[in-house]
Each structure stands twice: as structure tokens, then as C-alpha cells.
Protein backbone atom coordinates (compact mmCIF):
# COMPACT_ATOMS: atom_id res chain seq x y z
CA UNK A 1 87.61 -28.24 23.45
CA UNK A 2 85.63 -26.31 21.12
CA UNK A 3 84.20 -28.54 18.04
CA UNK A 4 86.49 -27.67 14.83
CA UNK A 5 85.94 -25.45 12.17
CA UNK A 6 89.19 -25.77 10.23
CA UNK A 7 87.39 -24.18 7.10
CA UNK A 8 84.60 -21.51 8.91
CA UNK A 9 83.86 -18.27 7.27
CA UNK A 10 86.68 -18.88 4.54
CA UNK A 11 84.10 -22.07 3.25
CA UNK A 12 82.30 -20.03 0.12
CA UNK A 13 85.34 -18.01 -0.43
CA UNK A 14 87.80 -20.69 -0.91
CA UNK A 15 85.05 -22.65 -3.42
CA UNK A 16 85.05 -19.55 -5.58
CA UNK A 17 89.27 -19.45 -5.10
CA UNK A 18 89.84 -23.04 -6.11
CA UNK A 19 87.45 -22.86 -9.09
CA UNK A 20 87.68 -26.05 -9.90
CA UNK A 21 89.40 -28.60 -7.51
CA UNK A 22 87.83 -31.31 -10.16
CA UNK A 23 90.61 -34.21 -9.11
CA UNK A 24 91.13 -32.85 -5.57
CA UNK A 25 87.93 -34.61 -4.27
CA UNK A 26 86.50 -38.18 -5.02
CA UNK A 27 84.68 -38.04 -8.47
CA UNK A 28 80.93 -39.08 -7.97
CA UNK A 29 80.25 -42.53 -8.88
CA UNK A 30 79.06 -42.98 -12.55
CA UNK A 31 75.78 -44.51 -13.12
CA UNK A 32 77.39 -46.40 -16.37
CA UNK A 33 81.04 -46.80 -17.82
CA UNK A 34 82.01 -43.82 -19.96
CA UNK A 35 81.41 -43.83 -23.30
CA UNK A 36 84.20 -43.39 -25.98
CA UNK A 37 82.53 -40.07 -28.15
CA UNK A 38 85.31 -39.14 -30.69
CA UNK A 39 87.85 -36.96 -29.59
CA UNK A 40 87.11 -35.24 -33.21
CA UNK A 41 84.13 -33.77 -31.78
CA UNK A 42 85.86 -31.84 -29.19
CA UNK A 43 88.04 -30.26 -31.20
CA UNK A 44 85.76 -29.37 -33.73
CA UNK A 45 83.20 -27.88 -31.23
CA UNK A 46 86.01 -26.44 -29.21
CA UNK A 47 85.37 -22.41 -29.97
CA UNK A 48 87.84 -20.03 -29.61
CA UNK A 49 91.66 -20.43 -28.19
CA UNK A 50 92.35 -18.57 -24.99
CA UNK A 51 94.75 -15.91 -25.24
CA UNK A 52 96.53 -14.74 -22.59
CA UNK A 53 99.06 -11.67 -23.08
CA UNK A 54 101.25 -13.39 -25.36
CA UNK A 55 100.74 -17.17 -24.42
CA UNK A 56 97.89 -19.26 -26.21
CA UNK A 57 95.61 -21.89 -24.20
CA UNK A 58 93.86 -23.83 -27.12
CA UNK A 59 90.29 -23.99 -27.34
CA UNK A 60 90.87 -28.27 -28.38
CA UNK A 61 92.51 -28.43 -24.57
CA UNK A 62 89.62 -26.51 -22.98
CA UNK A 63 86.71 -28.50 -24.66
CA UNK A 64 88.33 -31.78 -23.46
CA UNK A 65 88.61 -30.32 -19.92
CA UNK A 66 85.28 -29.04 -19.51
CA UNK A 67 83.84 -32.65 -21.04
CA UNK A 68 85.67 -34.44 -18.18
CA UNK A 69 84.20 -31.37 -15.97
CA UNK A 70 80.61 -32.26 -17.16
CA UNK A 71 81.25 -35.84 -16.64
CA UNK A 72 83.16 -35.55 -12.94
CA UNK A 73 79.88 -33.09 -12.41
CA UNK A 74 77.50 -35.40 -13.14
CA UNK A 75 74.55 -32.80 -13.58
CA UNK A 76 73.43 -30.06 -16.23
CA UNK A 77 76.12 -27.82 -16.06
CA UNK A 78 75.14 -23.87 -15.26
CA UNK A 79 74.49 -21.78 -17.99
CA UNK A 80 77.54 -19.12 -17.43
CA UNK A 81 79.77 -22.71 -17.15
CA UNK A 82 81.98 -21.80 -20.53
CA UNK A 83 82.81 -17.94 -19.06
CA UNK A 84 83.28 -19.53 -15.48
CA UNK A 85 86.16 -22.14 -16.84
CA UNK A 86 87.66 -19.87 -19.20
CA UNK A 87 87.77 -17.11 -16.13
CA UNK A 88 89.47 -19.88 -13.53
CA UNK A 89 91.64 -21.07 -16.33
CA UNK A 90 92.91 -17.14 -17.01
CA UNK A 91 93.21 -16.72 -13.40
CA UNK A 92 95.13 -19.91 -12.74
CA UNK A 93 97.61 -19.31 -15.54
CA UNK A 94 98.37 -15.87 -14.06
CA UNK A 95 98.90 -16.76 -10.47
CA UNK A 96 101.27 -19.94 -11.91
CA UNK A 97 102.92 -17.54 -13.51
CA UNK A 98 103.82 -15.36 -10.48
CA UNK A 99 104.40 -18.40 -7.56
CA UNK A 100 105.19 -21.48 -9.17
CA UNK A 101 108.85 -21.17 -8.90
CA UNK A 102 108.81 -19.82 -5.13
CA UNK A 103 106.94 -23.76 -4.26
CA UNK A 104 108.85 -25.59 -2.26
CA UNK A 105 111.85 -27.99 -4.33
CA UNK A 106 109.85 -30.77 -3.41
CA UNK A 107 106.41 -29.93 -5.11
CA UNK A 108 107.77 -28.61 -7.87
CA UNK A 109 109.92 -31.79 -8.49
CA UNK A 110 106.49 -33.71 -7.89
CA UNK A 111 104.57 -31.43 -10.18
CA UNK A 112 105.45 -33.29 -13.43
CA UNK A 113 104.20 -36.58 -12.58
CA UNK A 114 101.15 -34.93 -10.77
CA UNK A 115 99.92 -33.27 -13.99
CA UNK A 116 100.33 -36.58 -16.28
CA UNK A 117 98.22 -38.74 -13.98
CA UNK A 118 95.67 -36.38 -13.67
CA UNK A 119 95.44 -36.03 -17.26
CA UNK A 120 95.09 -39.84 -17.57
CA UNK A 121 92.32 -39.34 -14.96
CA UNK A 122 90.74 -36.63 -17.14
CA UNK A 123 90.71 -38.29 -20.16
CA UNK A 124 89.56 -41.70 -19.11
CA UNK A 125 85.84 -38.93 -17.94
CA UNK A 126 86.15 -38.42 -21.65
CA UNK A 127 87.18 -41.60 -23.68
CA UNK A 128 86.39 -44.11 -21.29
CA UNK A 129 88.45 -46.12 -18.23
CA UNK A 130 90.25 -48.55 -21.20
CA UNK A 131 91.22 -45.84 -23.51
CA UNK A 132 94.84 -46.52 -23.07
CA UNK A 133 94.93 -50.48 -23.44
CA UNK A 134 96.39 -52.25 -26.02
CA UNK A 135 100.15 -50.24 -25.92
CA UNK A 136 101.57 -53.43 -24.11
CA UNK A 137 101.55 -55.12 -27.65
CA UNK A 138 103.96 -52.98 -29.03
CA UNK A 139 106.67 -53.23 -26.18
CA UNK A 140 109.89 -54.30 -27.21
CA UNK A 141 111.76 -57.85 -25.97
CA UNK A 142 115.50 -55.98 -24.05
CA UNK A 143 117.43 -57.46 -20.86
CA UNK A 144 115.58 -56.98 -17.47
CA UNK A 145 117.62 -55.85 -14.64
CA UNK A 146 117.84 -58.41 -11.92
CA UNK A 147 117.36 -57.46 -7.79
CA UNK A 148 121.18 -57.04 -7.26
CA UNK A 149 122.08 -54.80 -10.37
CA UNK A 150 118.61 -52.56 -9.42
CA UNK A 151 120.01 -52.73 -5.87
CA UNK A 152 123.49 -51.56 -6.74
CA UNK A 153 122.64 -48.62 -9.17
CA UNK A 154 120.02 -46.39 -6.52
CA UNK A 155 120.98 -47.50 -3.28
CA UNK A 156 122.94 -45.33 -1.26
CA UNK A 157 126.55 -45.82 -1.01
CA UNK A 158 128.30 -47.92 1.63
CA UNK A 159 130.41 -45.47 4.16
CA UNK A 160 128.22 -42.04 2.80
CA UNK A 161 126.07 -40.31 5.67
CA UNK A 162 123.38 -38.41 4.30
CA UNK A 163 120.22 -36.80 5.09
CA UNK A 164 118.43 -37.36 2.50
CA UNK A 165 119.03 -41.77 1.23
CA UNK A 166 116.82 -40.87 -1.79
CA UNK A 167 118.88 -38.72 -3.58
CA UNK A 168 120.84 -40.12 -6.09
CA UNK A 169 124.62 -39.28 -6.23
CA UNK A 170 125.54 -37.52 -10.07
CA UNK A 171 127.55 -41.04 -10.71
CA UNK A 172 124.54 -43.06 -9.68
CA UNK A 173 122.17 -40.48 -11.83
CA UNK A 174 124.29 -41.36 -14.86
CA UNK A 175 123.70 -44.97 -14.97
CA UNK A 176 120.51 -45.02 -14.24
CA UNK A 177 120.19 -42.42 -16.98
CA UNK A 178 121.59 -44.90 -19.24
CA UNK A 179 119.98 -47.96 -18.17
CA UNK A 180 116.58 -48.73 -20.19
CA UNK A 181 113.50 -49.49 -18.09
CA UNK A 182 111.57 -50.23 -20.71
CA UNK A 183 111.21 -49.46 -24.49
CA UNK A 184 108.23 -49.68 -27.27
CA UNK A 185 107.74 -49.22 -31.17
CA UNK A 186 104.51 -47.66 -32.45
CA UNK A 187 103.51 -48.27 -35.92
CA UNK A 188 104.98 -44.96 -37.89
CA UNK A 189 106.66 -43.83 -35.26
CA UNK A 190 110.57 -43.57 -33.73
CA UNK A 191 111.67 -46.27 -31.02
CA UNK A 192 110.55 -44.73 -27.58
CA UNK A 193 112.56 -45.99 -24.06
CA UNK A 194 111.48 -44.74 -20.34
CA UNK A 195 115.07 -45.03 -18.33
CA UNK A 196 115.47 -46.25 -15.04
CA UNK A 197 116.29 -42.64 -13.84
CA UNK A 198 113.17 -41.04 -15.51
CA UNK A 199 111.34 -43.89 -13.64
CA UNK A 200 113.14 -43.36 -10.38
CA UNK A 201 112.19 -39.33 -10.04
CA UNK A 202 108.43 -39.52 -10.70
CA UNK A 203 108.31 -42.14 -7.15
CA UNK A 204 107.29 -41.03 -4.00
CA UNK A 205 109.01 -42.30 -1.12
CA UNK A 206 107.47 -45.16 -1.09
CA UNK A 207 108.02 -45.77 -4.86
CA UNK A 208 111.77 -44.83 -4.62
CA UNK A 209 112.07 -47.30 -1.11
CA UNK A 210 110.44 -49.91 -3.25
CA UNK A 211 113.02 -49.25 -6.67
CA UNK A 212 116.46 -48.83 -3.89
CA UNK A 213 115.34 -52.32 -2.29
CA UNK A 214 115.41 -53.94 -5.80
CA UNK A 215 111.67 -54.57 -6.26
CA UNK A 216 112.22 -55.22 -10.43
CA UNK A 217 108.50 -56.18 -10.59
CA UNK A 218 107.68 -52.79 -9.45
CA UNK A 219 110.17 -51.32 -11.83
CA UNK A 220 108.27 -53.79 -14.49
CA UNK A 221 104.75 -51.94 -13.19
CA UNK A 222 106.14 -48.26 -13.31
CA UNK A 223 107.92 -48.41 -16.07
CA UNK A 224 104.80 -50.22 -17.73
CA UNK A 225 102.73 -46.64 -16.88
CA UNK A 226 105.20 -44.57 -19.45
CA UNK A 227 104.13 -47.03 -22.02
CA UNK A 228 100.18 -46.61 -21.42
CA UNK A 229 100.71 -43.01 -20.99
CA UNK A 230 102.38 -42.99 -24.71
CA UNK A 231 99.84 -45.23 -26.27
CA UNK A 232 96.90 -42.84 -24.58
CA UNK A 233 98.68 -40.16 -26.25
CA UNK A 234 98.96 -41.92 -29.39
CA UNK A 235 95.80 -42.96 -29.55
CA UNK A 236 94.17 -39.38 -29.28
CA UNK A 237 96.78 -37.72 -31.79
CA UNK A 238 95.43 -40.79 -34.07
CA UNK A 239 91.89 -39.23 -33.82
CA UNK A 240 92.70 -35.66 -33.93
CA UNK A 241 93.75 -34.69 -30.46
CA UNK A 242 97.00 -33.56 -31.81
CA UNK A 243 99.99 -32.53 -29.25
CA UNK A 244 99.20 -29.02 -29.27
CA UNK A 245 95.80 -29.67 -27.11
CA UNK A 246 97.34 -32.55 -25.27
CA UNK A 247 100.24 -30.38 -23.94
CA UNK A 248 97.49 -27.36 -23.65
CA UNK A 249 95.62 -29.62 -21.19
CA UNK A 250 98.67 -31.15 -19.47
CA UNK A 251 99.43 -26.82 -18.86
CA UNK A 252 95.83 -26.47 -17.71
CA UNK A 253 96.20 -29.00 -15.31
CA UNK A 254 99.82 -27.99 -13.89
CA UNK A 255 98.37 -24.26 -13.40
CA UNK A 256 95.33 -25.51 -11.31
CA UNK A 257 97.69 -28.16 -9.11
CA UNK A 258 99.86 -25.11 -8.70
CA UNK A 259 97.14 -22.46 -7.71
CA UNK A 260 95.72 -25.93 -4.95
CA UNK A 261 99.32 -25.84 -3.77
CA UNK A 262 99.29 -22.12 -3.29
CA UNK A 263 96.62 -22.28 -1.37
CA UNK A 264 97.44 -24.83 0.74
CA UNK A 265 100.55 -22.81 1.52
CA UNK A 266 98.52 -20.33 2.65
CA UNK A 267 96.53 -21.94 4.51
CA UNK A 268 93.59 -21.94 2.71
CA UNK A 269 93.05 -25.44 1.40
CA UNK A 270 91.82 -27.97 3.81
CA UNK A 271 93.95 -30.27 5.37
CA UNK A 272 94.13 -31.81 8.78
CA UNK A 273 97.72 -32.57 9.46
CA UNK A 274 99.41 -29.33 7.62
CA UNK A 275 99.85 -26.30 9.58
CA UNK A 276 100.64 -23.45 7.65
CA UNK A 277 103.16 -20.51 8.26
CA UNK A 278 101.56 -17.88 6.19
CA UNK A 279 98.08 -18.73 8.18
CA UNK A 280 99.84 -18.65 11.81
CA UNK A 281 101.54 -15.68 11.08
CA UNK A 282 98.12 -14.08 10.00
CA UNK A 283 96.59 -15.29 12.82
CA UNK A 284 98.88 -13.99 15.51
CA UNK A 285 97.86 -10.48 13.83
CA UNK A 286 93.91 -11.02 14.31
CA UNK A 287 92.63 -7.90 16.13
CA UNK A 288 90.46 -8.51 18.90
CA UNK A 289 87.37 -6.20 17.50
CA UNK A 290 87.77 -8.71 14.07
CA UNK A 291 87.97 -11.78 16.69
CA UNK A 292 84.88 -10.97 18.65
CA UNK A 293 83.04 -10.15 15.27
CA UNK A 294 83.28 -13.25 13.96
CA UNK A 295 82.71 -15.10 17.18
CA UNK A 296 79.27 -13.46 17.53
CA UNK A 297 78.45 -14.28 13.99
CA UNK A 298 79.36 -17.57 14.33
CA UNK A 299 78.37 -18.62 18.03
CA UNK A 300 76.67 -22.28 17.33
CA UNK A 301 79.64 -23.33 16.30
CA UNK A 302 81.48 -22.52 19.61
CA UNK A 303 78.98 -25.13 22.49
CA UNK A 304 80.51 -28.33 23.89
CA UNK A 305 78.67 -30.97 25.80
CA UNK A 306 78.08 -29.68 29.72
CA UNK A 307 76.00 -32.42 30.72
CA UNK A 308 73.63 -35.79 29.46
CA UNK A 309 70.90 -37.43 30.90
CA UNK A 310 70.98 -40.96 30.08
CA UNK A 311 70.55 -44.78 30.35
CA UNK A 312 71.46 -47.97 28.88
CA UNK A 313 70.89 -51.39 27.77
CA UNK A 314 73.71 -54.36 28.31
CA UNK A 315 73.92 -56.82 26.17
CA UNK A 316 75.58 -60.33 26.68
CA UNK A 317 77.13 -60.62 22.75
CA UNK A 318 77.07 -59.35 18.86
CA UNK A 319 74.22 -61.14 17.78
CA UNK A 320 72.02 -60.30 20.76
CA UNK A 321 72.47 -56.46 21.04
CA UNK A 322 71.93 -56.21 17.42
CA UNK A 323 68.40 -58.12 17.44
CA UNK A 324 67.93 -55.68 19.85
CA UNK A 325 68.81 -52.77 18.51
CA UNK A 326 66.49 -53.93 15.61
CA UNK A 327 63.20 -54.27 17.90
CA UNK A 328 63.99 -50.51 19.13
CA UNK A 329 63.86 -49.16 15.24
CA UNK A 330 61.30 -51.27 15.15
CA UNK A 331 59.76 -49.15 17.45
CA UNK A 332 60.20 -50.77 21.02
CA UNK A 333 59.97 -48.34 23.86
CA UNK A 334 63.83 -48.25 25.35
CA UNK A 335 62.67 -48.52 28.96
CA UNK A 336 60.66 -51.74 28.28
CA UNK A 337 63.92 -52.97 26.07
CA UNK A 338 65.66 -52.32 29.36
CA UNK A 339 63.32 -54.59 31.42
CA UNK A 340 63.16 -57.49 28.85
CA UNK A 341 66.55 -57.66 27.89
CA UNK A 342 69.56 -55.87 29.89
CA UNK A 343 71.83 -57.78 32.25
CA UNK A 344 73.39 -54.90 34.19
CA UNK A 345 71.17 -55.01 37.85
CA UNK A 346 70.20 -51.31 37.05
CA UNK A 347 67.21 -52.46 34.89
CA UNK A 348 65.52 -52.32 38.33
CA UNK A 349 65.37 -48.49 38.41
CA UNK A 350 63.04 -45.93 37.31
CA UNK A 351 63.74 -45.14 34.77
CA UNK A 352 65.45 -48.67 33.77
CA UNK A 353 69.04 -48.68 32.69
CA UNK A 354 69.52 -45.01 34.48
CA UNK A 355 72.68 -43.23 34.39
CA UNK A 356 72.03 -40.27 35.91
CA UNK A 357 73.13 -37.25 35.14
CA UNK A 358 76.66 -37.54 33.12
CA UNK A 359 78.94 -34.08 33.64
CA UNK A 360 81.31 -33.64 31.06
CA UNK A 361 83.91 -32.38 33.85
CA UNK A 362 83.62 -35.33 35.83
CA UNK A 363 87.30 -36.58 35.48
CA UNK A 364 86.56 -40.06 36.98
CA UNK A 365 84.09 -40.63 34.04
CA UNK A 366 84.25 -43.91 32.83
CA UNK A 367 83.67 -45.09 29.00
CA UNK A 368 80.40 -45.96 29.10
CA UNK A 369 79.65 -42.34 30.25
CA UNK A 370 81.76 -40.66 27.67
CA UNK A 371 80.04 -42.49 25.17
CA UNK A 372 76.54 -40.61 26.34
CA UNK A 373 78.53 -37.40 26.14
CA UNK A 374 78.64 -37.33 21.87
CA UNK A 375 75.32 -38.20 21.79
CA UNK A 376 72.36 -35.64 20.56
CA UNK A 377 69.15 -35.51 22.54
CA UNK A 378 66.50 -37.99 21.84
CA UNK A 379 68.88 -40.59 20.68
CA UNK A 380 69.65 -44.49 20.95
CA UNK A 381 73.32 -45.62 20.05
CA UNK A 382 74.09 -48.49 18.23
CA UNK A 383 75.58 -51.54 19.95
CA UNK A 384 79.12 -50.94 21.28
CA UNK A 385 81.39 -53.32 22.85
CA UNK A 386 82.35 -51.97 25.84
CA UNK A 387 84.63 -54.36 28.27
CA UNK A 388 83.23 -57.79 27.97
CA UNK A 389 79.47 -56.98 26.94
CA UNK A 390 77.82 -54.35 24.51
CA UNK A 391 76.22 -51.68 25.78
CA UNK A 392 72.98 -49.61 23.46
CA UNK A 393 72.79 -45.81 25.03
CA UNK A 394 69.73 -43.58 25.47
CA UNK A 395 70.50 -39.74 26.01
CA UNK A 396 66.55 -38.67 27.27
CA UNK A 397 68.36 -35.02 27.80
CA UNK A 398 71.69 -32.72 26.66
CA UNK A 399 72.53 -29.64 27.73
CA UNK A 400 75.24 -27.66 26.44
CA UNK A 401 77.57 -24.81 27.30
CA UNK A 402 78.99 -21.63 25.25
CA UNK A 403 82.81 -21.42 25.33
CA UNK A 404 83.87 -18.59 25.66
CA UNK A 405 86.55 -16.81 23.29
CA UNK A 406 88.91 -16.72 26.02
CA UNK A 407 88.84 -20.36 26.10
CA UNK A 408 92.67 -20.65 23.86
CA UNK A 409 91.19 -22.91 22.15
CA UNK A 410 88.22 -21.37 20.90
CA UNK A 411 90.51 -18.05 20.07
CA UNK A 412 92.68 -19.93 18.37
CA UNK A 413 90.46 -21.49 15.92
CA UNK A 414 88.71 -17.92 15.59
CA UNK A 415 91.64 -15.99 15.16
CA UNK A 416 92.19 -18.87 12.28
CA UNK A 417 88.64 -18.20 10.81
CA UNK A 418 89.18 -14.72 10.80
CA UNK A 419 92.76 -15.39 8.79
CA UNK A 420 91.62 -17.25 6.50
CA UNK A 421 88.77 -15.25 5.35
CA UNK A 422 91.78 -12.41 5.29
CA UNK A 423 93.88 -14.14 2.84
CA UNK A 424 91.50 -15.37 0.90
CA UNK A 425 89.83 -11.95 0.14
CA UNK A 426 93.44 -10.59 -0.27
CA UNK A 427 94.16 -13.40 -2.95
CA UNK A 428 90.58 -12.91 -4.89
CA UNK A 429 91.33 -9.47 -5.04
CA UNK A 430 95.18 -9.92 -6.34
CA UNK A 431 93.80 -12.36 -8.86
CA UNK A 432 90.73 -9.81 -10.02
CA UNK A 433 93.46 -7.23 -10.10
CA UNK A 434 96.10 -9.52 -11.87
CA UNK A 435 93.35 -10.56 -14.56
CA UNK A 436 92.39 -6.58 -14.69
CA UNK A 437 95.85 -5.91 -16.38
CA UNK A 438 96.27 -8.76 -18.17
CA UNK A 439 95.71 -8.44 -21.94
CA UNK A 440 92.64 -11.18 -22.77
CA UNK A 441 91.25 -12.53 -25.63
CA UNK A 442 88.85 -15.11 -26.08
CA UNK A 443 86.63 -14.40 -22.85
């Protein structure tokens, strides 16, 4: 099978596309905790507002996303960085505009409590990972539900089949509307509740399995997160982040989980167990002059294993393959490991430990040998158990094969390639020609 290339050719393209999948991809580990620099600061060096035909993104929202940018970054940002944001940010608001409400009913219903923890994640780059404790203090004593009454109000009712067991029936909805998880008093401000049904419809499954079952302490734990999330947002409207920026950053945030979920509709965001309809569809309509194109350009990435020269090196347990192992980084020649130290009776030969020469057709190949096969030339395998002892693998020699397009395999992932980059220039250009009409201000 050819080796995969689930993102070739469409790689560069799709970084410029998804301008800034910032919360998409594990942040880079910090050398230090964040500090806590004044929100105040932001704001006040926050330059213009955004303008977008006639909706305003406000330049308090932007400076507190591109901090966290900086931060998540974790290098001098470039020097076009400002225009860059502000461009994705124009961009993403325009293509939200146009496809948010043709996402599927079950990403937009997740959308809401997407945006508010990445928020929370954004912020925390900026004021630090404690910036919203302390809000327990100002929860208020009520009644906690106990496992039966939880039980009773979301699980499904006895005697109804239905496909979905998560959806609440309108009765149900209304008590748990009415029921309160969990409510708090901050100084100056109006009694705030979360209710059990507000709770309930940010789960996922596995949250809403948890809440049906009558998990209360999990309730306690969810319903706990509304209060942090108010406090956070008290906090920052307490040092001049007032709700304007916070709900201009919570509407940055939606746009650019909107414009990752477009893509990934498309086809054009990586994932390894999501096939997309848009992508097949392009696919199937690949011309064979495109095909071939890119296959030429793009040859390396089509060779597969055709055969390995090889030997090995068995080892009675754990501890003795891996002192081993350690006297051939040391620098100890493999054959003369081989004569010192292997128990398998082929130590004898020349050159000790052989294998031979390992085809990759051979269907009677056994694991040792497959093993040899996704090794690169020139190198020595760790220790691997293999049946009762552990083996250490040499490959002295590779040789590999081209696959052909008309391998299916190796046309399918081309035709793929050659889709992707499709859509993807197709989508740049809408975008360039969406942002081309728009009327802009504060570029």
C-alpha cells in the first residue's frame, strides 16, 4: 500500500486557509507560568476597531487575541503579524457569515460551548492559568439534587423507542429548565443560576451519559465551570475588559471554529477517521492529465518496501537486550554483538544473525521479518519482544519499488491530493473575492 499523504500538495495551502488554527493543535510548552499583565493595557494599546460592512469587531477583542497568539507562538512574531490577523479575522467573519447555518445540527448545537472554552483557553495565554479562581467563594448554599431525582428528570422514558436516548422530551426540557444546578452572588451584581438544562446541552455524549445515569458529582463539576466562567468574566470587566471585547472575542473565536469546521467538511482539514463527501465527490472528477501531473511531481512519496537485507540479535529478557542495545550505541560492531550475545543457533553464520534476503511479497513472512521490512538502511532496532525472547534487527540493505498510479491505492490518494489542492484554491479565491466586495475599514 502506498505510504499516506492525507494532506500532500494541499499542505501550504491549507496553512494559509486556516490562518490561525491557534487551539486546534497542542500549544507549545511554556518555559514559565504566564504572567498576569493588566488587561488595561490591551485595551488601551488595542488600535483601531475592525469594521466590517456594517458589523464592528473591536480593536479591545483583537489585542487580547493576538496576546494569547504571541504567547501560544512562543517566538517574535513577523512583522506584517497585525495586517495578517486582522486579514484572517475579516476573512473568517465573511465565510461564517455565508456557511454557518448550512453546518450540520450537531456542530452548530456544539458551537456555543466550543467558543467559551476556548476563550477560557485564550485568556488563561493572557492573564495566567488561575485567572478565574476565587468565584467558588461567592456560590450560594440551595438543595442538591440527589441520584434518583437527576435520574428521573433526563433519562429517557420507560415504554418510548427512540433513536436518539439523548434528546430530551419538551416535558423533560421544562423541568430541567426549572431546576437550578447551581447559583452565585457577585459583589454589585444580580443573583446568577446555571440550570440543569443549560448544563445538560453543553455535554457531549459522554457528559450527557454521565448527567442521565445520575452522576450529581459530575453535575456538581459542570455546573461548577458556569461559575468560573462568570467570575473570569467578572474579573476582566473589573479591570477594563468590558463585555463589548469579551463578546468581540467570544465572535472571533466562533468565526474561526466555524471556518475549521468548513474545512473539515470539505475535506481540507486533517483528520484520520473523517471521510468527507465534498472531497470524494471531487475526487471521482480528477482528470487523468491532473492525476499523472501530480504523481510525477510528487513520486518519492509513492515507493514501498520491495525487499531488506538483514540480521538479528536474540535476546533471553528486558534487562539483557537493553544492556545490549546500549553497547551497540556505544559503538559495538552488530556482527560481533551477534557472536557474544545472541541465543538463536544462527550466530554461527556469516554474516552472524543472517536473515537473508526478506521480500515484502513473501506471504509466509513471519514477524520477525516484517519487522526488518519498516526499517531504513543502515539501521539497528531497538529491543522488541517477539514470542518468548527479544529480538534487536540490523537492515545492512533496502531496496524499494515505485507504485505505480494504477495501483487503486496510489490513485486514490492522488486523485485526493489533486482534490484537495482544487478546493482549497477554489475557497482562497472565494474568500479573496468575498473580502474584494466587502466594505473594510480598519485594515
Amino acid at each position: 500500500m502506498a505510504r499516506t499523504a492525507c494532506n500532500a500538495g494541499g499542505g501550504r495551502s491549507l496553512r494559509r486557509l486556516a490562518w490561525a488554527a491557534w487551539l486546534g493543535i497542542a500549544a507549545p510548552v511554556l518555559a514559565a507560568p504566564a504572567p498576569e499583565p493588566p488587561a488595561l493595557r490591551a485595551v488601551a494599546e488595542a488600535g483601531r476597531d475592525l469594521q466590517v460592512d456594517d458589523e464592528r469587531l473591536p480593536a479591545a477583542s483583537i489585542a487580547l487575541l493576538r496576546q494569547a497568539l504571541d504567547r501560544l507562538r512562543g517566538a517574535q512574531a513577523p512583522a506584517d503579524a497585525e495586517r495578517s490577523l486582522r486579514r484572517g479575522l475579516v476573512q473568517n467573519r465573511l465565510l461564517a457569515r455565508e456557511v454557518e447555518t448550512g453546518l450540520p445540527e450537531g456542530v452548530r448545537h456544539d458551537l456555543d460551548a466550543r467558543t467559551e472554552d476556548e476563550v477560557e483557553r485564550l485568556l488563561r495565554q493572557v492573564y495566567g492559568p488561575r485567572v478565574d479562581e476565587g468565584g467558588e467563594a461567592f456560590r450560594l448554599p440551595g438543595d442538591r439534587l440527589d441520584q434518583a431525582a437527576l435520574r428521573a428528570l433526563l433519562a429517557s422514558p420507560a415504554g418510548i423507542l427512540r433513536l436518539d436516548s439523548q434528546r430530551l422530551e419538551p416535558d423533560q426540557r421544562q423541568r430541567a429548565a426549572a431546576v437550578e444546578a447551581l447559583a452565585w452572588h457577585f459583589p454589585g451584581r444580580p443573583r446568577q443560576a446555571v440550570d440543569l438544562l443549560t448544563v445538560y446541552e453543553r455535554e457531549d455524549v459522554q457528559g450527557r451519559a454521565e448527567l442521565q445515569q445520575g452522576n450529581v458529582d459530575y453535575l456538581d463539576t459542570r455546573a461548577l465551570a458556569f461559575l468560573r466562567r462568570a467570575w473570569l468574566q467578572e474579573r476582566l470587566a473589573r479591570e477594563g475588559v468590558g463585555d463589548a471585547a469579551q463578546a468581540g472575542l467570544r465572535r472571533l473565536v466562533r468565526d474561526k471554529l466555524v471556518r475549521l469546521e468548513y474545512l473539515r467538511q470539505l475535506g481540507l482539514a486533517e483528520e484520520m477517521h473523517h471521510r468527507s463527501e465534498a472531497l470524494d465527490a471531487a475526487a471521482r472528477q480528477v482528470s487523468e492529465a491532473d492525476a499523472r501531473a501530480y504523481y510525477q511531481r510528487h513520486a518519492g512519496r509513492y515507493r514501498n518496501v520491495a525487499r531488506v537485507e538483514a540480521a538479528h540479535l536474540r535476546l533471553a529478557d528486558q534487562a539483557s537486550a537493553d544492556r545490549v542495545y546500549a553497547e551497540l550505541q556505544a559503538g559495538l560492531a552488530f556482527d560481533e554483538a551477534v557472536r557474544r550475545h545472541s541465543l538463536a543457533d544462527d550466530r554461527q553464520l556469516e554474516p552472524p544473525g543472517d536473515l537473508g534476503t526478506v521480500q515484502a511479497l513473501d506471504p509466509g513472512l513471519d514477524l520477525l521479518r516484517k519487522a526488518a521490512l519498516i526499517q531504513r538502511a543502515g539501521s539497528v532496532s531497538q529491543p522488541m519482544r517477539i514470542g518468548d525472547a527479544f529480538e534487536i534487527v540490523q537492515v545492512r540493505r533496502r531496496e524499494d519499488r515505485q507504485l505505480p498510479l494504477e495501483d487503486p491505492s496510489v490513485r486514490d490518494e492522488v486523485n485526493r491530493a489533486v482534490a484537495r489542492e482544487q478546493l482549497a484554491a477554489q475557497l482562497q479565491a472565494r474568500l479573496d473575492g468575498r473580502l474584494a466586495q466587502a466594505r473594510v475599514d480598519g485594515l
